[in-house]
Protein backbone atom coordinates (compact mmCIF):
# COMPACT_ATOMS: atom_id res chain seq x y z
CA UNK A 1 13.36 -44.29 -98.49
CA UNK A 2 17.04 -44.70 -98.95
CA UNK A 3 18.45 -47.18 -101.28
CA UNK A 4 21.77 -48.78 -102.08
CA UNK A 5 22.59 -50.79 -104.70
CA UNK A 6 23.69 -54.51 -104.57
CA UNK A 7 26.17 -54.55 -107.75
CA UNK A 8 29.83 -55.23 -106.90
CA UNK A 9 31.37 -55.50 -110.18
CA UNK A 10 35.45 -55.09 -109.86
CA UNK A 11 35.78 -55.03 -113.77
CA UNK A 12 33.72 -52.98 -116.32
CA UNK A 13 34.78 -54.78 -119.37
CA UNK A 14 34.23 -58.20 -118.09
CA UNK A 15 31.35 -59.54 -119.78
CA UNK A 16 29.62 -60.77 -116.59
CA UNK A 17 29.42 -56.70 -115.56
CA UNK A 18 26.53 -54.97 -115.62
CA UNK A 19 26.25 -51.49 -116.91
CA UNK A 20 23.06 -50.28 -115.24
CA UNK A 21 22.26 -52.80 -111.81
CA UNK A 22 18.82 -51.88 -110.72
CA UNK A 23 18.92 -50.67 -107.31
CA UNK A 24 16.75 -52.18 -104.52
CA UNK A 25 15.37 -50.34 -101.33
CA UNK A 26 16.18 -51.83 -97.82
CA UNK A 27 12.24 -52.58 -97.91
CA UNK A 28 12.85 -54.68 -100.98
CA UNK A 29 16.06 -56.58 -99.19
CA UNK A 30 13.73 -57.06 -95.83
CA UNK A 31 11.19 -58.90 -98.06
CA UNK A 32 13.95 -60.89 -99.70
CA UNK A 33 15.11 -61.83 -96.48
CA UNK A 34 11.90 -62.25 -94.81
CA UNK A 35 11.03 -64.66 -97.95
CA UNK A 36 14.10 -66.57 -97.67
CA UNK A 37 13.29 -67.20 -93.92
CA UNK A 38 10.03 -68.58 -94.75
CA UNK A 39 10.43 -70.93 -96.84
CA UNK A 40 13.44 -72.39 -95.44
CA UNK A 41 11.42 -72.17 -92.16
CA UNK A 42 8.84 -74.44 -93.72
CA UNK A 43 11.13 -76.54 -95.16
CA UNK A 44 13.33 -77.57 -92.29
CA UNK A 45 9.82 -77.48 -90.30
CA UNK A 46 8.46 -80.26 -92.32
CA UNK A 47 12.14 -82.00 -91.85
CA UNK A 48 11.98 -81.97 -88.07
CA UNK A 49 7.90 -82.75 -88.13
CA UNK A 50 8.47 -86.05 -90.20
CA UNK A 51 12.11 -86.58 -88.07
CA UNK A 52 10.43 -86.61 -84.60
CA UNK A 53 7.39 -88.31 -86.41
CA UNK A 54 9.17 -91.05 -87.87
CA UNK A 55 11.00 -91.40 -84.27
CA UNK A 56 7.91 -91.23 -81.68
CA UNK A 57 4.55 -92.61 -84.12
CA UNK A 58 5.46 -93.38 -87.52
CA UNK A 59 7.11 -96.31 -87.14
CA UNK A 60 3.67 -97.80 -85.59
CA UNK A 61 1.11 -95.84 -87.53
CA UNK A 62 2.46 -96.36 -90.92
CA UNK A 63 4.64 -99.35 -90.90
CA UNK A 64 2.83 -101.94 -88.69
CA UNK A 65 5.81 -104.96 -88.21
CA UNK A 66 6.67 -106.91 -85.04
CA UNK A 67 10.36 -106.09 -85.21
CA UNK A 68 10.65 -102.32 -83.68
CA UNK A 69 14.07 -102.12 -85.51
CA UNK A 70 12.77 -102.62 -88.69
CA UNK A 71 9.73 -100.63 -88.45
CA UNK A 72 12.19 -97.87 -87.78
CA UNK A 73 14.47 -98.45 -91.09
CA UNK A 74 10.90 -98.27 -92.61
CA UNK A 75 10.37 -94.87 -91.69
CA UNK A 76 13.53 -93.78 -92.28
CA UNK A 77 13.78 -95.33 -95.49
CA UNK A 78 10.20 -93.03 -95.91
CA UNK A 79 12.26 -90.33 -94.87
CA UNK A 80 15.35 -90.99 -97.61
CA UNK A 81 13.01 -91.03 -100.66
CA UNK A 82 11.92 -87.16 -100.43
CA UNK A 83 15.43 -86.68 -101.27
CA UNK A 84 15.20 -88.58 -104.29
CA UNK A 85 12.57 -86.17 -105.83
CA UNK A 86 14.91 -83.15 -104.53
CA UNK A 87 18.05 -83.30 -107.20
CA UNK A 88 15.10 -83.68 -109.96
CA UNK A 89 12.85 -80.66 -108.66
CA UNK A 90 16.57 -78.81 -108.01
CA UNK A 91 17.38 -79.46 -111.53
CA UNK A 92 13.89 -78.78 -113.34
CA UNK A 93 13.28 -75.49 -110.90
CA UNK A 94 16.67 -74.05 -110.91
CA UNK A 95 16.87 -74.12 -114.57
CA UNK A 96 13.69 -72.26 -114.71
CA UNK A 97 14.88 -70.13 -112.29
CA UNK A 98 18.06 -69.20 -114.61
CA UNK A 99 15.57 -68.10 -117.55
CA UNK A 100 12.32 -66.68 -115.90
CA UNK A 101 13.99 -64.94 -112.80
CA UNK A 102 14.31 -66.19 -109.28
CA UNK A 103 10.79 -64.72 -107.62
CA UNK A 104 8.85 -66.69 -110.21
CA UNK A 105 10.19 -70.30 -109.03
CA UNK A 106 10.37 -69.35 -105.68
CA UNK A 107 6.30 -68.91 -105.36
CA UNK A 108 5.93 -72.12 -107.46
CA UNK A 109 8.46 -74.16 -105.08
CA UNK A 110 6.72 -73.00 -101.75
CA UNK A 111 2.84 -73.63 -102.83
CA UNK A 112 4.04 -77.08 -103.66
CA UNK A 113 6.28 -78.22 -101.02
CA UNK A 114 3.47 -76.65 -98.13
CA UNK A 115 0.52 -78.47 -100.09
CA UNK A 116 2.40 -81.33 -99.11
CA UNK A 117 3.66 -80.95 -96.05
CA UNK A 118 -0.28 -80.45 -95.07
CA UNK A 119 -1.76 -83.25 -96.79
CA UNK A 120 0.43 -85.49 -94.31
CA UNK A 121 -1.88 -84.52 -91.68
CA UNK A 122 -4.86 -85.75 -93.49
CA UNK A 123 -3.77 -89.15 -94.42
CA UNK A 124 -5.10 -92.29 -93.49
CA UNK A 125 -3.32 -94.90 -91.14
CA UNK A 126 -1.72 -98.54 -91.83
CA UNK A 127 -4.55 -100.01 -89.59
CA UNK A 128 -7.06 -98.00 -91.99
CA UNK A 129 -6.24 -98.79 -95.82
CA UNK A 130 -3.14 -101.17 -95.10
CA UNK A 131 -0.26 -100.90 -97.69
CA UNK A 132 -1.83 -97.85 -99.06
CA UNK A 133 -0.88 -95.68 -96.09
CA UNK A 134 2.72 -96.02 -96.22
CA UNK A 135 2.39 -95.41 -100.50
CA UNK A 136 0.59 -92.50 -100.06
CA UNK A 137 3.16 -90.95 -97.65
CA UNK A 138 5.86 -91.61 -99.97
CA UNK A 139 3.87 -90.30 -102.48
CA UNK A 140 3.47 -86.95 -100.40
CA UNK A 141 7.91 -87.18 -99.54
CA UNK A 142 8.53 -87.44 -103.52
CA UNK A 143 6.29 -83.97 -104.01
CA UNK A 144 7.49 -82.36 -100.78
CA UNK A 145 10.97 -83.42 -102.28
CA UNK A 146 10.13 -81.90 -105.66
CA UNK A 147 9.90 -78.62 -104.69
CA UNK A 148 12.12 -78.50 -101.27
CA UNK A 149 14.89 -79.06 -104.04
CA UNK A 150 14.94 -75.71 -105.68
CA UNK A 151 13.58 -74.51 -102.11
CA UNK A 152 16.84 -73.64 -100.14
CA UNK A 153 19.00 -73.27 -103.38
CA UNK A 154 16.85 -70.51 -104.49
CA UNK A 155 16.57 -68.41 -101.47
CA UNK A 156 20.06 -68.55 -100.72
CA UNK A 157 20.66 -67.52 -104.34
CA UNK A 158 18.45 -64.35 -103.95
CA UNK A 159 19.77 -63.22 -100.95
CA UNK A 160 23.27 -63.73 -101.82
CA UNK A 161 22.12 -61.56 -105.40
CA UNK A 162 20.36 -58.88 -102.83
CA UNK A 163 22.75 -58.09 -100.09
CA UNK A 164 25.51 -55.87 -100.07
CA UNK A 165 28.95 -57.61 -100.82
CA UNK A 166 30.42 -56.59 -97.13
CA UNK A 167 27.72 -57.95 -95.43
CA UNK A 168 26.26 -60.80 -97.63
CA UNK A 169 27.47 -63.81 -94.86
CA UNK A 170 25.42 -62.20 -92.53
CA UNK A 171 21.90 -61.45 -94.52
CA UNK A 172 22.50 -65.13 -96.02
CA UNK A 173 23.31 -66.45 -92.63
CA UNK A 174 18.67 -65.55 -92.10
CA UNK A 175 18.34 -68.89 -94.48
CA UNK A 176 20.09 -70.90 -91.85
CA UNK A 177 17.90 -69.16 -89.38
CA UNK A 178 14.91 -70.48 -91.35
CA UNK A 179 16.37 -73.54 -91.03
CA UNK A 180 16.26 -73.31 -87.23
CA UNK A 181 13.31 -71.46 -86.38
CA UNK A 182 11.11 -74.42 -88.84
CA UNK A 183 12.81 -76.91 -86.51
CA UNK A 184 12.31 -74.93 -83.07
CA UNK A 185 8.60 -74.42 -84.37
CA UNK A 186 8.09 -78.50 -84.95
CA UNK A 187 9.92 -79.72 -82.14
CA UNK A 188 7.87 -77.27 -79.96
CA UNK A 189 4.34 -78.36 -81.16
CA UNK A 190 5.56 -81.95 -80.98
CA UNK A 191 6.89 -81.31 -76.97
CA UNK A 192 3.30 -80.07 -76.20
CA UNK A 193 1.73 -82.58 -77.56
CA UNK A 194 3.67 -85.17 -76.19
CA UNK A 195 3.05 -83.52 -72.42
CA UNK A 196 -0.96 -82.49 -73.22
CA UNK A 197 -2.28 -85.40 -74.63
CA UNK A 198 -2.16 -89.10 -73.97
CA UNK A 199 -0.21 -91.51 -75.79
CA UNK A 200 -2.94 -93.18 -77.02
CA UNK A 201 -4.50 -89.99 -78.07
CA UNK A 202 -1.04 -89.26 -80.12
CA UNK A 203 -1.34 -92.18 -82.02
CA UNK A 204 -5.13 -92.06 -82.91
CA UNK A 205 -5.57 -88.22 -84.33
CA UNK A 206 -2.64 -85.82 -82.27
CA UNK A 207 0.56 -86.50 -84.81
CA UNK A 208 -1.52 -84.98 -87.71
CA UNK A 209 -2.00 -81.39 -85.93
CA UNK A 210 1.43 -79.94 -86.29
CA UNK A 211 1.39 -81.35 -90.39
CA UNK A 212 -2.45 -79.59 -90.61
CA UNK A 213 -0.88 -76.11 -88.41
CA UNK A 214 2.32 -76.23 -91.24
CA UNK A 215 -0.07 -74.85 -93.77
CA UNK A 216 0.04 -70.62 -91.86
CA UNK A 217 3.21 -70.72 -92.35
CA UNK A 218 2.88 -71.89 -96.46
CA UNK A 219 -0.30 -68.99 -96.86
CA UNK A 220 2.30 -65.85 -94.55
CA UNK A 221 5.40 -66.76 -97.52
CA UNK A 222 3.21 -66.76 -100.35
CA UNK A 223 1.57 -63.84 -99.60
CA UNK A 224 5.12 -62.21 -99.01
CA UNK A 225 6.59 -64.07 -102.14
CA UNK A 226 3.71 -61.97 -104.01
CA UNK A 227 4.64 -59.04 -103.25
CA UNK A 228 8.96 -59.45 -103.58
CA UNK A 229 10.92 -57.69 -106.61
CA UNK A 230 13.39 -59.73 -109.05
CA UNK A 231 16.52 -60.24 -108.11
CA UNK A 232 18.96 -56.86 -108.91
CA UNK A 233 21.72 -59.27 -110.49
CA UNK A 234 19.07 -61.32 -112.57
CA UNK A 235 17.61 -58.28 -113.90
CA UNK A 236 21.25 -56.96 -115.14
CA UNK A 237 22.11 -59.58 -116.79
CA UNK A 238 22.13 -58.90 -120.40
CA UNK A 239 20.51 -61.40 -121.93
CA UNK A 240 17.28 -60.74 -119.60
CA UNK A 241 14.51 -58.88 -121.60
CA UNK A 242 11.45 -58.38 -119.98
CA UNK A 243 12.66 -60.74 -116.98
CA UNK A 244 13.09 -63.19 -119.20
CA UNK A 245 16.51 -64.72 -120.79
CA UNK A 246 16.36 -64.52 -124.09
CA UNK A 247 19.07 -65.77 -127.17
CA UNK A 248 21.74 -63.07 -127.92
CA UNK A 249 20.07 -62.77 -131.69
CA UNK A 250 16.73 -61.87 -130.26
CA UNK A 251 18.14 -58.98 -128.53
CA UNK A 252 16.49 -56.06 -129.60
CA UNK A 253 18.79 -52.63 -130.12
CA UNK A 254 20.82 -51.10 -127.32
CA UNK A 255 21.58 -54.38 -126.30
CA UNK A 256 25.69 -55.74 -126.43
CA UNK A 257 25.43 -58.86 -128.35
CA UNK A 258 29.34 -59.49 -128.45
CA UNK A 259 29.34 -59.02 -124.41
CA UNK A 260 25.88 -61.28 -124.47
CA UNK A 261 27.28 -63.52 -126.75
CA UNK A 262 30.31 -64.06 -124.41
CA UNK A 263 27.94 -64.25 -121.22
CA UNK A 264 26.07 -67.08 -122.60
CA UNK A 265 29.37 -69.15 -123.86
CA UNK A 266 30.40 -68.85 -120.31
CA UNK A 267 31.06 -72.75 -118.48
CA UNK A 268 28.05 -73.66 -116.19
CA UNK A 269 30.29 -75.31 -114.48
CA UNK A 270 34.12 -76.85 -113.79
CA UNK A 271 35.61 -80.01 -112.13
CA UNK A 272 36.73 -78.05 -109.30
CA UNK A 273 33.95 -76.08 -108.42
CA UNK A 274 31.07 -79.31 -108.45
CA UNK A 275 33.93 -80.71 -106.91
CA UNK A 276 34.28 -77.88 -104.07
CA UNK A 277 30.73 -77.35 -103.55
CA UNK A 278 29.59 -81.05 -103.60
CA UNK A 279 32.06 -81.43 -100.75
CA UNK A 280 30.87 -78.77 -98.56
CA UNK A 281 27.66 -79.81 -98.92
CA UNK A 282 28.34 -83.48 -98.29
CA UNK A 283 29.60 -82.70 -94.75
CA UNK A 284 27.16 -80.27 -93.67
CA UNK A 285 24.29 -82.18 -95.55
CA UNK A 286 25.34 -86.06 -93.76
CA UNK A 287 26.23 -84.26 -90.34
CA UNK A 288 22.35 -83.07 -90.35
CA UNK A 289 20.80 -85.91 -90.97
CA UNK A 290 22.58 -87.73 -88.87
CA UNK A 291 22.40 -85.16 -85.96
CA UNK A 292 18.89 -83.98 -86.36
CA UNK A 293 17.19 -87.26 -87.81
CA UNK A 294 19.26 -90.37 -86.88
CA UNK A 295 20.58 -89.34 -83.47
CA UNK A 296 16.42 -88.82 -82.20
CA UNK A 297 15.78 -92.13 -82.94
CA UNK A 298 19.17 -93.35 -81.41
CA UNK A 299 18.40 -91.95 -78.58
CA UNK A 300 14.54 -92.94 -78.30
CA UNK A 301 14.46 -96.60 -79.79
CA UNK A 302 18.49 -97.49 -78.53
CA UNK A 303 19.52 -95.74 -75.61
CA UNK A 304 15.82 -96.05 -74.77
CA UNK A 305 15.61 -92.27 -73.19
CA UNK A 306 12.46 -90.28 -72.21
CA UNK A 307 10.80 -89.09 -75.25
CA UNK A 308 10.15 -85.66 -73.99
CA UNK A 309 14.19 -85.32 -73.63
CA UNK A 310 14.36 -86.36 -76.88
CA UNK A 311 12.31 -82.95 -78.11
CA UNK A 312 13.44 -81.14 -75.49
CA UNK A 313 16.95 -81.39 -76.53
CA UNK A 314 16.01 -79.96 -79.88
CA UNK A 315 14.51 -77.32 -78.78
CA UNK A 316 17.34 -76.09 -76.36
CA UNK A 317 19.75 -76.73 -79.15
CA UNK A 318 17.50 -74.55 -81.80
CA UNK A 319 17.61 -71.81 -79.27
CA UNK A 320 21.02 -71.29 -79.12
CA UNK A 321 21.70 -71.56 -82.83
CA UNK A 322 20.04 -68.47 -82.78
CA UNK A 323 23.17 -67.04 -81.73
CA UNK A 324 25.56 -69.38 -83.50
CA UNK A 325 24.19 -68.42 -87.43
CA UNK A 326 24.53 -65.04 -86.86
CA UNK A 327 27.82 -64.86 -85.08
CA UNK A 328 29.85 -67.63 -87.87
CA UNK A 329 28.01 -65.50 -90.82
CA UNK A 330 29.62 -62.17 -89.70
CA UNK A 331 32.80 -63.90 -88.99
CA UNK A 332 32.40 -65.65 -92.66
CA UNK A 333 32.39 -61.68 -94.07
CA UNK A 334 35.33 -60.72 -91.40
CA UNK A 335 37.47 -63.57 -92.54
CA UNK A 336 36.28 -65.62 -95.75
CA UNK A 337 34.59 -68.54 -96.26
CA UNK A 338 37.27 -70.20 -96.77
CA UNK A 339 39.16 -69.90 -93.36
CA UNK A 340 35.76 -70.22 -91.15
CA UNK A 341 35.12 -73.58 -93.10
CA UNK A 342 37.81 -74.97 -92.35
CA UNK A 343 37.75 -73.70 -88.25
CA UNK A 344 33.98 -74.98 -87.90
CA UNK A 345 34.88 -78.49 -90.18
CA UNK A 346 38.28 -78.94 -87.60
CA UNK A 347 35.60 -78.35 -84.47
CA UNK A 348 33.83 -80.48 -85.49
CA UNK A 349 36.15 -83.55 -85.83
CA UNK A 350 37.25 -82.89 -82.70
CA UNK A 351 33.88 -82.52 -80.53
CA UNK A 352 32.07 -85.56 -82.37
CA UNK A 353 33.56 -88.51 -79.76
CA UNK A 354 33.15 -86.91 -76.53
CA UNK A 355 29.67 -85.40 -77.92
CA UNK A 356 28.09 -88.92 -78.65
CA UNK A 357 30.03 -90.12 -75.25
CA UNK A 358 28.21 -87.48 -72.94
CA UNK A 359 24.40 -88.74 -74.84
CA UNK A 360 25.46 -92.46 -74.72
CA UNK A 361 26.07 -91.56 -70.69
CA UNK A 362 22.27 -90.99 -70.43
CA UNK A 363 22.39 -88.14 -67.90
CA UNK A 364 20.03 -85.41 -68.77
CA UNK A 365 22.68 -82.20 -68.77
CA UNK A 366 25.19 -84.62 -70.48
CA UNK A 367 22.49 -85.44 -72.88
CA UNK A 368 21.33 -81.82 -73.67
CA UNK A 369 25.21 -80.42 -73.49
CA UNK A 370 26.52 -83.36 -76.33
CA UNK A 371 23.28 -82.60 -78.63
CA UNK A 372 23.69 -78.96 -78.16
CA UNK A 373 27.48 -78.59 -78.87
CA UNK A 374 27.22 -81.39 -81.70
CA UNK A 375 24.21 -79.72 -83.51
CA UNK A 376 25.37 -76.12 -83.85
CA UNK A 377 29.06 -76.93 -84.55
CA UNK A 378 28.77 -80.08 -87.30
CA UNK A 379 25.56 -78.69 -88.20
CA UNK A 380 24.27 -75.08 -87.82
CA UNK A 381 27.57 -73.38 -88.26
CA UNK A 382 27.96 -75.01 -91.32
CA UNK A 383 24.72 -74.59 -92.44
CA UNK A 384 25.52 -70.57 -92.08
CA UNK A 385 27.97 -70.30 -94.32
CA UNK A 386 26.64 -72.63 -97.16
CA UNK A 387 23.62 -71.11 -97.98
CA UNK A 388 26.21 -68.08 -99.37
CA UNK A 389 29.26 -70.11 -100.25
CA UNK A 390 27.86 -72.48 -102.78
CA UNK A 391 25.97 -69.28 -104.73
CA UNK A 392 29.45 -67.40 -104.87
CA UNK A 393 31.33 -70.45 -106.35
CA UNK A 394 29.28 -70.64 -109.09
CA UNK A 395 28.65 -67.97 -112.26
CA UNK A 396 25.52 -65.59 -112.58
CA UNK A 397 24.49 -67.62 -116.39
CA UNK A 398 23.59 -70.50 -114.33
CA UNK A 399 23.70 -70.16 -110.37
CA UNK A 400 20.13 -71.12 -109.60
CA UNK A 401 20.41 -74.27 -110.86
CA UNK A 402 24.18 -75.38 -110.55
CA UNK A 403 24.03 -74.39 -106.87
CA UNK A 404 20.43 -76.49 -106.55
CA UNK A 405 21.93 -79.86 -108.26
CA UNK A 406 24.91 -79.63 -106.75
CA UNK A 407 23.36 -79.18 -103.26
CA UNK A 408 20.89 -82.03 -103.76
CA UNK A 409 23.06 -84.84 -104.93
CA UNK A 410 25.50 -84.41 -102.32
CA UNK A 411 22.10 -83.83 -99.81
CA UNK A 412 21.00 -87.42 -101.42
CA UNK A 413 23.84 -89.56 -101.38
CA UNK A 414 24.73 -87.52 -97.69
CA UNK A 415 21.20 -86.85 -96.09
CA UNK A 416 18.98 -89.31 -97.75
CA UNK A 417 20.65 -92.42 -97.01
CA UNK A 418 23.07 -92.41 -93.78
CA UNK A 419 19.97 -92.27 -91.24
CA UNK A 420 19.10 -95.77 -92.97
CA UNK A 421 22.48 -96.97 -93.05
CA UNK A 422 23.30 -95.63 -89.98
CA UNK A 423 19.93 -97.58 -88.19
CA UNK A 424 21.51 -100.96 -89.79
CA UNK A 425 24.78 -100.61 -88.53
CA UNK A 426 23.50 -99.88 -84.94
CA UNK A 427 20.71 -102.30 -85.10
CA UNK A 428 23.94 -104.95 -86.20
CA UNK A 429 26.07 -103.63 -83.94
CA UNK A 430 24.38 -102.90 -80.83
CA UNK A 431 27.04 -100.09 -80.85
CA UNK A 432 26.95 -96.48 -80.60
CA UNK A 433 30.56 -96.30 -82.42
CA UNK A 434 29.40 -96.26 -85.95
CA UNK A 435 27.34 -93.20 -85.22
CA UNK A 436 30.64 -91.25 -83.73
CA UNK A 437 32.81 -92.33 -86.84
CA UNK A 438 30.00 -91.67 -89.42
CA UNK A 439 30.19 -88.23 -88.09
CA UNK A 440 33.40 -87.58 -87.70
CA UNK A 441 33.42 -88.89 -91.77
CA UNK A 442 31.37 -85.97 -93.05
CA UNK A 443 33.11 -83.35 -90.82
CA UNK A 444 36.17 -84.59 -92.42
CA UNK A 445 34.49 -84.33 -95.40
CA UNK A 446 33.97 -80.17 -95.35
CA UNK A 447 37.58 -79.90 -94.23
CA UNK A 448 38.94 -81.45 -97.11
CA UNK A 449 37.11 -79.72 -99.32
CA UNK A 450 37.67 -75.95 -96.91
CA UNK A 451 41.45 -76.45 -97.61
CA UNK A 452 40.78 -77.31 -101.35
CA UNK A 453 38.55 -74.51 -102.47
CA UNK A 454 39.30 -70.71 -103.34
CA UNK A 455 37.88 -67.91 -101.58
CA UNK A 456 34.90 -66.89 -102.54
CA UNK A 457 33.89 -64.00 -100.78
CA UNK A 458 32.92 -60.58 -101.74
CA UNK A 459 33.21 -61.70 -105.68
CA UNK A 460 31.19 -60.05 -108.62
CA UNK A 461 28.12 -61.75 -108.84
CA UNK A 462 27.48 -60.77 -112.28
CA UNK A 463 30.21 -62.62 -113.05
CA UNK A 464 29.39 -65.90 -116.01
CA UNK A 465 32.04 -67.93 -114.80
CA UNK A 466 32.51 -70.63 -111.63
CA UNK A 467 35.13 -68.69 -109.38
CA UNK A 468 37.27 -71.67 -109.60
C-alpha cells in the first residue's frame, strides 16, 4: 500500500523538528478520519437529541411546573450544566492526552460520553421519582460533559497531526461533518417519531428510543478506535519513549537531551494565542447554541410553529452542510484560515437580521430558507475551519490539552449559558430582537478575533511553541 508521510518540518535545527516522523498509510489516515467522524458524530448527536428533547418533551417530563416558560429555562438550564463538566474533562483528558498519546484518551473519552448518552434513555420520569428525575439527568449532562470535553479537541488534534499539510482544512473539515451527520441522525429519528407515534405515546416511553439507538454508534467508534495507530507527530516527539512522554533525564541513549530539554521549556501557551483561539471559538461556539438549541425552542414554545417544521428544518439544513464543510475547508487550504475567517464571520453579521426576520414571518420556505442560510454560515462554516485552526495555533508539547481548555471555556461561557439567557430575555421581552443581536454579537466576535490572529496554516506541527 502506498504511504506518505505527514511531517512538514520547514527547519531541521528547530527543536520542535523531528528527525525520523513515522510514516502512516492512507489506511491508517482513513481510520483517523473515520474515528474523528464518530465520535464527533456521537457527540453533536447527543447535542441535537437533548436540544429537540429539551424543546418538544423535556420540559414536561422532567421539569413538571405550571409556567411553560419556566419549565423551558429548566431544561435549558439542564442543558448548560454538561458544559460545566466539559472545560474539567478538556483539561484532565487533554493533559493525558499530551503524555500517553492521543489514541489512548480518545477510546477513554468515547466509552464515557456514549455510556451516557444511553443511560438517558433509561431514566425515570418527574411523575415517577419526583425531584430525582431531573438530578439524575444532570447527573448523566455532567458525565456526558466530562468526556465530550476532550471529545472534539482530540479528534481534531489527530487529524490535524495525520493529514498532509496541503490538504489538512479539508481532512479536518470530516470533524465538522461528524458534527452534522450526529445532528442529521437525531433530528431524523426525532421527525419519525414525532409523525409515527402519538403524542401521548412520545411522552410516556417514545423520547427514550433515539437516547437507547445512540449506543451503535458508541460500540462502531470503539471498535474502530481499537484498531487506530498513534498519532505520527506524537510519536516524533522526542521526549516520547515507548508512547509515553517521559523527563529529558530519563532519556535513554540516542536520544537529544539539549533539543528535548529545549522542547519541554517551550511556553504552553501566550496571551495572544488563548486570546486568538478563545475568540474564534466564542463566536462559532455562542452562534451554535443559539442556532441549533435556542432558536428550536424559539420557534416551538414562541412563535408557536408546527413541531414537525421545527425538525424538519434541521434536517434540510444538515443536508446541505454536507456541502458547505467541505467546500469552506478546501477554501481554508486555498486561502488561509485567516482570510476565510474573517469572509464567513463578515457573512454572518450581515445575514443574521433578515435570517431571524424570514423565521419570525412564519411561512414555511421563509422558515426553512432563514434556518438554513443562518445555520451553515454562523455555524457550520465556522465549525469547518476550527476544528484545524485552534490545533495549528498552538505548539506540539501541549496541543491536546491547550486546544481542549481553550475550546471549552469559551464553549461554556458561549454555549452553555446564552440559550438560558437568551429564553429570559425573550420570555421578558416578548421580542424576537434579542435573539438577532445576540447573534450578530458572537459573529462579531470571530471577526475580531479573524483580523487579530496570524496565519496559521500549513505550519510545522512539531513545532513546541504557540504560532503567535
Amino acid at each position: 500500500m502506498t504511504t506518505h508521510t505527514t511531517t512538514d518540518a520547514r527547519d531541521e535545527g528547530s527543536p520542535g523538528t523531528a528527525s525520523a516522523q513515522p510514516t502512516r498509510s492512507v489506511g491508517d489516515l482513513v481510520r483517523a478520519s473515520v474515528s474523528g467522524w464518530l465520535g464527533t458524530a456521537l457527540e453533536f448527536m447527543d447535542f441535537q437529541l437533548y436540544s429537540l428533547a429539551a424543546a418538544l418533551v423535556f420540559s414536561e417530563i422532567f421539569f413538571a411546573s405550571e409556567d411553560a416558560g419556566m419549565a423551558v429555562i429548566g431544561a435549558m438550564a439542564t442543558y448548560g450544566v454538561g458544559y460545566v463538566a466539559r472545560p474539567v474533562g478538556a483539561w484532565y483528558f487533554g493533559r493525558m492526552g499530551d503524555r500517553i498519546g492521543r489514541k489512548k484518551v480518545l477510546f477513554y473519552t468515547i466509552v464515557l460520553m456514549g455510556l451516557a448518552t444511553t443511560l438517558i434513555g433509561v431514566l425515570p420520569t418527574y411523575e415517577q421519582v419526583g425531584l430525582l428525575a431531573p438530578a439524575l439527568l444532570v447527573a448523566l449532562r455532567m458525565a456526558q460533559g466530562f468526556g465530550a470535553g476532550a471529545e472534539i479537541s482530540g479528534a481534531g488534534v489527530m487529524l490535524a497531526e495525520y493529514a498532509p499539510v496541503s490538504r489538512r482544512g479539508l481532512v479536518a473539515s470530516l470533524v465538522a461533518l461528524g458534527t452534522n451527520c450526529g445532528t442529521l441522525f437525531a433530528s431524523a429519528i426525532w421527525a419519525v417519531l414525532l409523525v409515527a407515534v402519538t403524542e401521548q405515546q412520545l411522552y410516556d416511553w417514545a423520547w427514550r428510543i433515539p437516547f437507547i439507538a445512540s449506543a451503535l454508534v458508541m460500540v462502531f467508534a470503539v471498535w474502530v478506535r481499537l484498531n487506530l495507530k498513534e498519532s505520527p507527530v506524537f510519536e516524533a516527539r522526542q521526549d516520547v519513549v515507548d508512547g509515553q512522554v517521559v523527563d529529558a533525564e530519563e532519556l535513554t541513549d540516542g536520544a537529544a537531551p539539549a533539543a528535548t530539554e529545549e522542547f519541554q521549556e517551550a511556553p504552553s501557551w501566550t496571551v495572544k494565542s488563548v486570546a486568538v483561539a478563545f475568540l474564534l471559538r466564542f463566536g462559532q461556539a455562542g452562534n451554535s447554541g443559539m442556532i441549533q438549541t435556542y432558536l428550536i425552542t424559539f420557534m416551538t414554545v414562541f412563535l408557536m410553529l408546527d413541531k414537525q417544521l421545527s425538525t424538519e428544518v434541521v434536517i434540510i439544513s444538515s443536508l446541505v452542510a454536507f456541502l458547505t464543510v467541505p467546500v469552506v475547508g478546501l477554501l481554508g487550504d486555498r486561502f488561509g484560515r485567516r482570510t476565510m475567517y474573517a469572509v464567513m464571520s463578515t457573512a454572518g453579521l450581515v445575514v443574521a437580521l433578515p435570517c431571524i426576520l424570514l423565521i419570525v414571518s412564519g411561512g414555511t420556505a421563509q422558515v426553512i430558507l432563514g434556518y438554513v442560510v443562518l445555520h451553515n454560515i454562523g455555524v457550520m462554516s465556522l465549525a469547518s475551519m476550527e476544528n484545524l485552526t485552534l490545533p495549528e495555533i498552538f505548539g506540539a508539547k501541549n496541543r491536546y490539552q491547550a486546544t481542549g481548555v481553550v475550546r471549552e471555556v469559551a464553549a461554556i461561557v458561549a454555549t452553555g449559558a446564552t440559550p438560558v439567557i437568551a429564553a429570559a430575555l425573550v420570555a421578558a421581552t416578548g421580542s424576537w430582537i434579542p435573539v438577532a443581536v445576540i447573534i450578530m454579537f458572537f459573529s462579531g466576535c470571530a471577526l475580531f478575533a479573524a483580523l487579530w490572529m496570524k496565519e496559521v496554516a500549513g505550519r510545522d506541527l512539531t513545532d513546541p511553541n504557540p504560532a503567535m
